[in-house]
C-alpha atoms as a PDB file:
ATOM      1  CA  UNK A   1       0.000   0.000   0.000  1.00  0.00           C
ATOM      2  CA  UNK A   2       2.931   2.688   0.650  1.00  0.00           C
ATOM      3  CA  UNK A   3       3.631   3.014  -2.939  1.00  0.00           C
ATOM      4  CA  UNK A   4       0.070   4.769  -3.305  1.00  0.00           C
ATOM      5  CA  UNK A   5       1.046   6.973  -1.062  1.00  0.00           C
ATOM      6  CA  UNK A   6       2.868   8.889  -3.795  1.00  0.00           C
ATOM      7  CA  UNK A   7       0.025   8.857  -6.374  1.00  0.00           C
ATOM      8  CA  UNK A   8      -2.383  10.211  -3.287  1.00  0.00           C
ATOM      9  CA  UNK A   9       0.004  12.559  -2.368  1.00  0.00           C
ATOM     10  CA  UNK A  10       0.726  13.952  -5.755  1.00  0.00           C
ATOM     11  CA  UNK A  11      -3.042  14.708  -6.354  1.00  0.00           C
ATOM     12  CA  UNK A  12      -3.800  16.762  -3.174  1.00  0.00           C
ATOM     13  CA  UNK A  13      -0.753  18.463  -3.807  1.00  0.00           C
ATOM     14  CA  UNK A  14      -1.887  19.762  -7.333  1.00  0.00           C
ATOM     15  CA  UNK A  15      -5.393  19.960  -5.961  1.00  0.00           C
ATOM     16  CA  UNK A  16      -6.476  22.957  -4.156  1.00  0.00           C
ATOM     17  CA  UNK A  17      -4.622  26.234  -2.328  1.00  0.00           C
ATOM     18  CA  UNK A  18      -1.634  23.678  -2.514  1.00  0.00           C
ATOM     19  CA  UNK A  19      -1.571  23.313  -6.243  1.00  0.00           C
ATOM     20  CA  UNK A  20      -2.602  26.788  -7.058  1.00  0.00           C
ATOM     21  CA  UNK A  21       0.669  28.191  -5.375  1.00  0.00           C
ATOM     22  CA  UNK A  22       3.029  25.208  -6.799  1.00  0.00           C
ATOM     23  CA  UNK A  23       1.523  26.158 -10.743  1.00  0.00           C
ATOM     24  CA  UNK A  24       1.843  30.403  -9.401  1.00  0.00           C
ATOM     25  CA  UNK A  25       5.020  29.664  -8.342  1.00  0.00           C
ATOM     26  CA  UNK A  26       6.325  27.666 -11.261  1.00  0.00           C
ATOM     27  CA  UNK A  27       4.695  30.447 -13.878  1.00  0.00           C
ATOM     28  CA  UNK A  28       6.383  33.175 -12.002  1.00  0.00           C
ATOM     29  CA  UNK A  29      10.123  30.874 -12.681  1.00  0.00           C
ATOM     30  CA  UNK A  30       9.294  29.929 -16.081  1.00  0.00           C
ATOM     31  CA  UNK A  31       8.387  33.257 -16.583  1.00  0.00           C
ATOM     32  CA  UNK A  32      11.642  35.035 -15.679  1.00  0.00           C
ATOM     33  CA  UNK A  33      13.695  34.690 -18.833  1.00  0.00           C
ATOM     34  CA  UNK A  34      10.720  36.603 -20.749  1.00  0.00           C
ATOM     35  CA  UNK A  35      10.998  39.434 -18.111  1.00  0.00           C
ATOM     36  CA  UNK A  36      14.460  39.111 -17.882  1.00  0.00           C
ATOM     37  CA  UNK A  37      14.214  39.856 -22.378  1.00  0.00           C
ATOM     38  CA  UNK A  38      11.385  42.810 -21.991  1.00  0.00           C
ATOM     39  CA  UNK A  39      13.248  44.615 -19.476  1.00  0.00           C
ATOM     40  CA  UNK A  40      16.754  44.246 -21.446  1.00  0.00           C
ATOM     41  CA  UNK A  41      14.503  45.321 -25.296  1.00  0.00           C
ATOM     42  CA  UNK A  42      12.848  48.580 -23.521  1.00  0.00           C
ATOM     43  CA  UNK A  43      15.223  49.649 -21.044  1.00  0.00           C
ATOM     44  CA  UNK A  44      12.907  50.038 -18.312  1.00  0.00           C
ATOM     45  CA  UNK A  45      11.324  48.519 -15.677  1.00  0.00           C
ATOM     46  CA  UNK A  46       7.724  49.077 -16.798  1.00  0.00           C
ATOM     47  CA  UNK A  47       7.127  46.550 -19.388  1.00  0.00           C
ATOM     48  CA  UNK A  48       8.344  43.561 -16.942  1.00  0.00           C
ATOM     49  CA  UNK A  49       6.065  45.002 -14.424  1.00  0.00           C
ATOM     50  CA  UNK A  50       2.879  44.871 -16.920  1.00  0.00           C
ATOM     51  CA  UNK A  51       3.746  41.187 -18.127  1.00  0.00           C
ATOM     52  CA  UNK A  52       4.059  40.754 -14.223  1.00  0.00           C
ATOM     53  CA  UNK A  53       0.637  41.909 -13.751  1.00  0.00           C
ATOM     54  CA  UNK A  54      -1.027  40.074 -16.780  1.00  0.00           C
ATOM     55  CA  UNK A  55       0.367  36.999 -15.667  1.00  0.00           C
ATOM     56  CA  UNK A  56      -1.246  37.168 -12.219  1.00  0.00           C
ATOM     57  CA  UNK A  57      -4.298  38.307 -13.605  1.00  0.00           C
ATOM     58  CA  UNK A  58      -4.596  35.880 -16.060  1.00  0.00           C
ATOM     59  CA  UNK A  59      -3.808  32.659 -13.118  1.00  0.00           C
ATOM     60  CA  UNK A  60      -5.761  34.128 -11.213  1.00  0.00           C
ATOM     61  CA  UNK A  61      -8.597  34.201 -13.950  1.00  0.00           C
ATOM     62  CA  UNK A  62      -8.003  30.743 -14.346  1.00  0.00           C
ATOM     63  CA  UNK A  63      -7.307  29.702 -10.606  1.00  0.00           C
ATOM     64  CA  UNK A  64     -10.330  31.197  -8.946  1.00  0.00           C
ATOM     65  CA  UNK A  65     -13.088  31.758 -11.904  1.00  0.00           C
ATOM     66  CA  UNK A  66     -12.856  29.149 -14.746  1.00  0.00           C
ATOM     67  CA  UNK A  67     -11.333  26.283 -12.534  1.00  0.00           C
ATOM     68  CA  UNK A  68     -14.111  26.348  -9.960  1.00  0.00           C
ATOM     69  CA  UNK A  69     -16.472  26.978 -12.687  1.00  0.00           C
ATOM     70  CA  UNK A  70     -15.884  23.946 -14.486  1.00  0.00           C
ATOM     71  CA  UNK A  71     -15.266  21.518 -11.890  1.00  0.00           C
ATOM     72  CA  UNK A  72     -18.269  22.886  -9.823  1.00  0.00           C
ATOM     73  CA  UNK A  73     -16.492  23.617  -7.207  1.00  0.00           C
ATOM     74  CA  UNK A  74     -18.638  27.164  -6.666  1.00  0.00           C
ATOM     75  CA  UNK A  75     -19.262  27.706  -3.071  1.00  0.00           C
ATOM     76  CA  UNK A  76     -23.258  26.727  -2.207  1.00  0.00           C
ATOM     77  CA  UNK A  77     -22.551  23.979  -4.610  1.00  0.00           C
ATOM     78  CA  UNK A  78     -22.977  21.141  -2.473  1.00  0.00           C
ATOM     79  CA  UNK A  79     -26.209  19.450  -2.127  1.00  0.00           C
ATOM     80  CA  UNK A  80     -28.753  19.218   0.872  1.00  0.00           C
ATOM     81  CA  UNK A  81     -28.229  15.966   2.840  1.00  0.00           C
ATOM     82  CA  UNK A  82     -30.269  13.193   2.172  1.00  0.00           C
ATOM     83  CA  UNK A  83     -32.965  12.315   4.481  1.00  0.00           C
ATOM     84  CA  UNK A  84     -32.648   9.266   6.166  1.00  0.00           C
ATOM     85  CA  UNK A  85     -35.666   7.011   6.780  1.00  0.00           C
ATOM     86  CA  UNK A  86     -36.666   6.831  10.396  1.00  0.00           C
ATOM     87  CA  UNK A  87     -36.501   3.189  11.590  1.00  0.00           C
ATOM     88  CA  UNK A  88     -39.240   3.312  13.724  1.00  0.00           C
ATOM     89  CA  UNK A  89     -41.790   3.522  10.832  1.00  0.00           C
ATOM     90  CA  UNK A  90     -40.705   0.873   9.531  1.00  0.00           C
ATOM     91  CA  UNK A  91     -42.349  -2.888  10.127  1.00  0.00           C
ATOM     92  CA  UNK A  92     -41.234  -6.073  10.096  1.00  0.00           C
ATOM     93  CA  UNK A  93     -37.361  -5.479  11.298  1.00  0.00           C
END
């Protein structure tokens, strides 16, 4: 059974707050050669900055809107409890 472990482990890492700031994180590294590029064709700290910002608002976007959205996650999502018969109508137990 210990070799699940990994597979489990994997998935509620990449699930959740968890796997939101692992995928943020590894956007903002991959991302650093491009800035690294912008800031050395324009000379100036702006245009780094704006990719910056477009880049969080576009995970974001995707983190917190479409994700939930499509894997009905939403908040108030989750359905009423199911009622559970009371035993003592019941005859013949």
């Amino acid at each position: 059974m210990l070799h699940h472990a990994g597979l489990i482990f994997g998935a509620t890492l990449v699930t959740g707050a968890g796997g939101n700031l692992l995928f943020g994180a590894l956007g903002l590294l991959f991302s650093i050669p491009l800035l690294r590029r912008l800031y050395t064709r324009f000379d100036t700290w702006k245009a780094p900055a704006i990719a910056l910002a477009i880049l969080a608002a576009m995970f974001s976007l995707s983190a917190f809107v479409i994700g939930p959205a499509i894997s009905g996650d939403a908040v108030g999502d989750t359905p009423p409890p199911a009622d559970t018969p009371d035993h003592s109508e019941h005859s013949g137990h």
